[in-house]
Protein backbone atom coordinates (compact mmCIF):
# COMPACT_ATOMS: atom_id res chain seq x y z
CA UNK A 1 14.68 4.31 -6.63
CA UNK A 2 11.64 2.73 -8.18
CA UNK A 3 8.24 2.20 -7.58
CA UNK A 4 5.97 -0.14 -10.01
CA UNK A 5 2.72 -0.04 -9.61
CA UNK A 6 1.19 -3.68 -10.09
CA UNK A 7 -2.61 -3.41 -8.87
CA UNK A 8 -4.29 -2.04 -6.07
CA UNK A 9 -1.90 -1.96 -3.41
CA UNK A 10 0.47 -3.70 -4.34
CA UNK A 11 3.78 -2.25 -6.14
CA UNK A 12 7.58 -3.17 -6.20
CA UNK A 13 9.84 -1.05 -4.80
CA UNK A 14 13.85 -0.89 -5.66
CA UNK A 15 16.48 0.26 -4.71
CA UNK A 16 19.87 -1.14 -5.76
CA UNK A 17 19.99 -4.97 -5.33
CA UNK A 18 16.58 -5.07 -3.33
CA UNK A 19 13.17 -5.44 -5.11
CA UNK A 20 10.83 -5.73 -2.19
CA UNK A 21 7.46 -6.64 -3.05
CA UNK A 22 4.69 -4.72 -1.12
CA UNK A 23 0.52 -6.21 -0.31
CA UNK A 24 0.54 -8.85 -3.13
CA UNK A 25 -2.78 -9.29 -4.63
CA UNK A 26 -2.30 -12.45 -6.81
CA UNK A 27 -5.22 -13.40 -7.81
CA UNK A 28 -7.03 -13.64 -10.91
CA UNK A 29 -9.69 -10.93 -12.57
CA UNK A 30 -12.75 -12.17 -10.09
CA UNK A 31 -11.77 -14.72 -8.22
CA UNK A 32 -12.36 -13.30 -5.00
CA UNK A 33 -15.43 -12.43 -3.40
CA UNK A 34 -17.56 -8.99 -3.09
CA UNK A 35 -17.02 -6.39 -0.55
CA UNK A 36 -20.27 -5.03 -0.38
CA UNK A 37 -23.63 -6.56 -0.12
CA UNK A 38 -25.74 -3.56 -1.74
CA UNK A 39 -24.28 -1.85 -4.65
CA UNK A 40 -20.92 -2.38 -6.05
CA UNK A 41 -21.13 -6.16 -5.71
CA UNK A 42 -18.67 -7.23 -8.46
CA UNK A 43 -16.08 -9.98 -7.72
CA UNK A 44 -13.05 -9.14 -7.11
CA UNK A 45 -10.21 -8.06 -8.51
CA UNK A 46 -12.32 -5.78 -10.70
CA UNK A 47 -9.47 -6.24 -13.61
CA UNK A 48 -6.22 -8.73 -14.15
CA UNK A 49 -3.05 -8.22 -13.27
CA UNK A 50 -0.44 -6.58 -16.24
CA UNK A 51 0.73 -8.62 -18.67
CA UNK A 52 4.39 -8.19 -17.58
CA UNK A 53 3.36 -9.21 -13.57
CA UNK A 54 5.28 -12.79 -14.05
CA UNK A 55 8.32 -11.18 -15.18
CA UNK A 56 9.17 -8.47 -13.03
CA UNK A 57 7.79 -10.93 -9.79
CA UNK A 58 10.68 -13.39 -10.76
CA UNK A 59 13.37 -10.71 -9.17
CA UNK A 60 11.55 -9.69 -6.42
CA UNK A 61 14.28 -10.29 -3.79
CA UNK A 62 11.71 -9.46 -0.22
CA UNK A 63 8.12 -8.84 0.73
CA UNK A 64 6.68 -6.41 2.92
CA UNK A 65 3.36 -6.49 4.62
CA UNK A 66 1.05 -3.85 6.23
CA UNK A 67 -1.69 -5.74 7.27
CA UNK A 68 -3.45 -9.10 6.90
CA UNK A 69 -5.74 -10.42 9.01
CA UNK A 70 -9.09 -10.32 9.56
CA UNK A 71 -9.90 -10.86 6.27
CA UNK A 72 -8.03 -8.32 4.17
CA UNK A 73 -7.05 -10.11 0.63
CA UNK A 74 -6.59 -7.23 -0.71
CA UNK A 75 -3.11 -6.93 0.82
CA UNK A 76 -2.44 -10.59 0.79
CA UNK A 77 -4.53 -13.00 -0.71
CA UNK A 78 -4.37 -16.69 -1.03
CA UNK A 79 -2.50 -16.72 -4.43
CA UNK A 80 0.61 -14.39 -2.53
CA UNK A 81 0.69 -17.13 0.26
CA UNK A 82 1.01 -19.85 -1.88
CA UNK A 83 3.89 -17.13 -4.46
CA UNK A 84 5.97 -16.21 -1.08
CA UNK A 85 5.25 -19.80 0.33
CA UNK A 86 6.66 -21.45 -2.96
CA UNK A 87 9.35 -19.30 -3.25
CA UNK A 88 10.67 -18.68 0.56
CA UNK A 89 10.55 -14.94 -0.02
CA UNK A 90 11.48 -13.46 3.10
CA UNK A 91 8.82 -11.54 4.26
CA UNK A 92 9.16 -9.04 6.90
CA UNK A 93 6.09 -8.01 8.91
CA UNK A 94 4.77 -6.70 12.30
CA UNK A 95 5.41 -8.58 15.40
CA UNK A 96 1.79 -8.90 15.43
CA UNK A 97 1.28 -10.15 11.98
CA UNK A 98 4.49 -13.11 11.81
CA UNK A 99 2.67 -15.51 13.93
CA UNK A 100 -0.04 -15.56 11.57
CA UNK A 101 1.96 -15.81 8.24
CA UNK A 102 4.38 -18.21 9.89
CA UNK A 103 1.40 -20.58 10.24
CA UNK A 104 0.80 -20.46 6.74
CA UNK A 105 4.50 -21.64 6.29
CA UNK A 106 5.99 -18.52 5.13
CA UNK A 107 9.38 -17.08 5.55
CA UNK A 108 8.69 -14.69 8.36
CA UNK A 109 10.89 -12.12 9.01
CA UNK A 110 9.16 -10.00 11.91
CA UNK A 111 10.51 -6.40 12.86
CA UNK A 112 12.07 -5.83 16.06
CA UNK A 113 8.63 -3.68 17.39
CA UNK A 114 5.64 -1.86 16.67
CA UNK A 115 7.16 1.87 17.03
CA UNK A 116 8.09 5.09 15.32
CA UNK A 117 11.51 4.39 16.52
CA UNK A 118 13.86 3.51 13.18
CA UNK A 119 15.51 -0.12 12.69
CA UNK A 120 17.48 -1.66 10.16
CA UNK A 121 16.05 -2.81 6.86
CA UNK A 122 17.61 -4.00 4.03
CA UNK A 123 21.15 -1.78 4.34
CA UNK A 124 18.71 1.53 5.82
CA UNK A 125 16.12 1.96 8.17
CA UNK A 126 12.63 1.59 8.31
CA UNK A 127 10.14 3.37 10.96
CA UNK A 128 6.40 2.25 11.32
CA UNK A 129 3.72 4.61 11.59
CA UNK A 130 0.25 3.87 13.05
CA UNK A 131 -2.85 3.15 10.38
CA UNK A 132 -6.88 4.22 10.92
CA UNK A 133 -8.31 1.59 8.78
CA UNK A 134 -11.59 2.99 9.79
CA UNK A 135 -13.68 4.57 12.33
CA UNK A 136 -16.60 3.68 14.56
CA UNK A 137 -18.23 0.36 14.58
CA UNK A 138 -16.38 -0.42 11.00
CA UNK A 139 -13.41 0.62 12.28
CA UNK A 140 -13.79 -1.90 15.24
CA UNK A 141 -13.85 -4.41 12.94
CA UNK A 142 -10.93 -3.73 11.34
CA UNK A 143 -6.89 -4.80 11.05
CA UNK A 144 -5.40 -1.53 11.36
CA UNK A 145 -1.70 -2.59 10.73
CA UNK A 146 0.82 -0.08 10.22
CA UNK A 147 2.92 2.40 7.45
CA UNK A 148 6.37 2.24 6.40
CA UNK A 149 8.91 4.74 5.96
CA UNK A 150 12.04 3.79 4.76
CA UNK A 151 15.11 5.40 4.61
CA UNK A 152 17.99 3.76 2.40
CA UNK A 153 21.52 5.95 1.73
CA UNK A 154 21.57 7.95 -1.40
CA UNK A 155 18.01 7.33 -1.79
CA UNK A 156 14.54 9.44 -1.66
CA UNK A 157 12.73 8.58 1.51
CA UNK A 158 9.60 6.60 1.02
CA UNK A 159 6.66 6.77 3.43
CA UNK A 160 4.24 3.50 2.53
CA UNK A 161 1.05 4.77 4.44
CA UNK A 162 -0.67 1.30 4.48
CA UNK A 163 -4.48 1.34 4.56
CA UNK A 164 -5.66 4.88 6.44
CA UNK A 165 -6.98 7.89 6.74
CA UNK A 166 -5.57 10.90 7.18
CA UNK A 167 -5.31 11.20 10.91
CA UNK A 168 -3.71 13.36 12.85
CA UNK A 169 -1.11 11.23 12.86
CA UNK A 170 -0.22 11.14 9.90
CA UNK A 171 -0.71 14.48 9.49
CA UNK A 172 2.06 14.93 11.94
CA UNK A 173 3.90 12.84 10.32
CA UNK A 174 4.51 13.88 7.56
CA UNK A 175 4.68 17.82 8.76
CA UNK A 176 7.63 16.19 10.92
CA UNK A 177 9.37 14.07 8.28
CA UNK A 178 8.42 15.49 5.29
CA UNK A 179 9.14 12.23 3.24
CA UNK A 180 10.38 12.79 -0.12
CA UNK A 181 7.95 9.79 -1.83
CA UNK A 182 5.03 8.63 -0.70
CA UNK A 183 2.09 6.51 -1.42
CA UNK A 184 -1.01 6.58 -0.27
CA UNK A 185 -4.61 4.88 -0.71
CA UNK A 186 -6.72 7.06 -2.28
CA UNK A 187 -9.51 5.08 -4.02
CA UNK A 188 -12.23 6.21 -0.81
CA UNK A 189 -13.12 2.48 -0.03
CA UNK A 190 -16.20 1.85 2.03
CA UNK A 191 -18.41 -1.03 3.37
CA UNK A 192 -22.39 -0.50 2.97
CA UNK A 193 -22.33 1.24 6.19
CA UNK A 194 -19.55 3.67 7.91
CA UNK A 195 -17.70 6.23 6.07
CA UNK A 196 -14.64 5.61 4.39
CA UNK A 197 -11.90 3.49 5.29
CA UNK A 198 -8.92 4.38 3.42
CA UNK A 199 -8.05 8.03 1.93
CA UNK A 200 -10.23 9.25 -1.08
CA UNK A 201 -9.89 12.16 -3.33
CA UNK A 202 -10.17 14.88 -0.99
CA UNK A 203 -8.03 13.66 1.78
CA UNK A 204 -5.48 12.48 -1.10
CA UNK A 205 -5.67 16.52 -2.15
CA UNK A 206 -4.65 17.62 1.31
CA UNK A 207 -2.20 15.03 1.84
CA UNK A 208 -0.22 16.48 -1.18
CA UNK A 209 -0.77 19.94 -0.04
CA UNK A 210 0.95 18.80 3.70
CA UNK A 211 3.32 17.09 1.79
CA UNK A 212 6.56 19.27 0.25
CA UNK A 213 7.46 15.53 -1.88
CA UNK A 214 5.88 13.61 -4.46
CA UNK A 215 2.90 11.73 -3.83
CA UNK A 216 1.94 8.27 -5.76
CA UNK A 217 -1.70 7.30 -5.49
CA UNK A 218 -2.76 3.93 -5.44
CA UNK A 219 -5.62 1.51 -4.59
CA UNK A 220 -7.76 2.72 -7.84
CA UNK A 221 -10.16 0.93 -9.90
CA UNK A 222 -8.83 -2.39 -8.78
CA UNK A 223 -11.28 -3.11 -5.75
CA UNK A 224 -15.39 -3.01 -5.70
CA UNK A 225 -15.76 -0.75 -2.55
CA UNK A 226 -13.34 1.84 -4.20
CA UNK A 227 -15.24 4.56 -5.84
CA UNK A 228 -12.51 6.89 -7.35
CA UNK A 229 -11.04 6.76 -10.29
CA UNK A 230 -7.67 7.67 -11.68
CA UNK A 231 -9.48 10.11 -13.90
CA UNK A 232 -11.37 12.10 -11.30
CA UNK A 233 -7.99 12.41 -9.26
CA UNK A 234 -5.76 13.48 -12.04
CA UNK A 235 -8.55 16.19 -12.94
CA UNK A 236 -8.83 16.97 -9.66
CA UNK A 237 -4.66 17.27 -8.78
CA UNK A 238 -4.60 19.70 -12.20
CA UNK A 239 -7.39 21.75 -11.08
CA UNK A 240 -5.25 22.13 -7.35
CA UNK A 241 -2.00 22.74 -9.36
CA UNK A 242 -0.22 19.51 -7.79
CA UNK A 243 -0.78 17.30 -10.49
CA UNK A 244 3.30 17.61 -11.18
CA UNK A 245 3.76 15.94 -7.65
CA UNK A 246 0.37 14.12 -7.55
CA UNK A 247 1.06 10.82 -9.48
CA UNK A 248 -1.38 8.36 -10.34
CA UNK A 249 0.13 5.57 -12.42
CA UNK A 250 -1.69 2.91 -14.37
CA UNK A 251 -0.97 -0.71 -13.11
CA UNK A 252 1.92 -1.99 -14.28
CA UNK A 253 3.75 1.81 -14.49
CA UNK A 254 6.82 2.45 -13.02
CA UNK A 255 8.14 5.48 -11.78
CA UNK A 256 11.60 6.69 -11.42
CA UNK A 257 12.55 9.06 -8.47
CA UNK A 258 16.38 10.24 -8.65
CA UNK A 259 18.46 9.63 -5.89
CA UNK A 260 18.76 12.11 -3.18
């Protein structure tokens, strides 16, 4: 299996014939707006996509969504509608998220449910897992969407966490199903007021301590309400001893896990 990491959230992950892309960002280097009215206030995406992003999106073979509504471009923007829409990518979703991308004329391809119980996906399974996006009033105001794990014969498991913190339930989560890959937001985003919204350094730490697999950070340097850097993480992973599980890979990296 393989996991690219193209910017902020967004990766490819393959395994065998599949290349399912995950959150596309699309956009250009500032072409979207700021997230944060006091400090921080750059446009958005902070920096351009790799060179090689036109390339490797020409096999993607499926999309997979977290979350989108309610404002969050950061996991689909108006450049990946217009990509998928183009294209007819399938994209598989939530049951709560295909009636709003099948407005937008894309080629919805909604999950059976909402639950932790597994279905079929792309010759495995796939389970969702409940997201925190947020707590309090900021929270409220939030698209929570879920996580991903995946399952595909002969292959690593991969947990996708989607936008959250570490709750509880993810916490017993992964205890439970000790995933062999996962990745995780760790860049600590937050809005001028509230506390964080996604994972940041220290919750990224004790993630990887819960976790017995590997753990790929993402959602660095990419986004103007994200704080941590891939620097401070990998300092901080080598100063915890994890930093040989602990991966944080530069956009447009890939990393290759060995089959299971």
């Amino acid at each position: 299996m393989k996991i690219q990491q193209i910017r902020n959230a967004t990766i490819i992950l393959e395994s065998g014939p599949y290349r399912v892309l995950v959150d596309p960002m699309l956009a250009d280097q500032g072409a979207l707006p700021p997230l944060r009215l006091f400090g921080a206030t750059q446009r958005n995406p902070l920096v351009a996509l790799p060179a090689s992003t036109g390339d490797d999106l020409e096999t993607v073979t499926h999309c997979l969504i977290t979350h989108c509504q309610k404002g969050h471009f950061d996991h689909l923007d108006r450049a990946a509608k217009r990509w998928l829409r183009d294209r007819q990518i399938p994209v598989i979703c939530t049951p709560n998220d295909a009636g709003y991308l099948a407005k937008r004329g894309l080629n919805v391809q909604p999950l059976a449910n909402d639950h932790e119980q597994p279905g079929a996906f792309l010759g495995g399974t796939l389970r969702t897992v409940k997201c925190t996006h947020g707590r309090g009033l900021v929270g409220k105001l939030m698209e929570h969407g879920v996580g991903y794990l995946i399952e595909w014969p002969g292959e690593p498991s991969v947990y996708l966490t989607g936008d959250t913190l570490l709750t509880a339930t993810v916490r017993e989560f992964v205890l439970r199903h000790q995933p062999q890959v996962s990745v995780v937001p760790a860049g600590g985003a937050r809005f001028d007021i509230g506390g964080d919204i996604i994972m940041g350094l220290e919750e990224t730490l004790e993630f990887a301590r819960l976790s017995h697999g590997f753990v790929v950070a993402n959602h660095l340097e990419a986004i103007s309400h994200c704080p941590t850097t891939r620097t401070a993480l990998r300092d901080a992973a080598g100063l915890a001893g994890i930093e040989g599980r602990l991966l944080v890979p530069d956009d447009g990296q890939t990393l290759l896990f060995p089959a299971a």
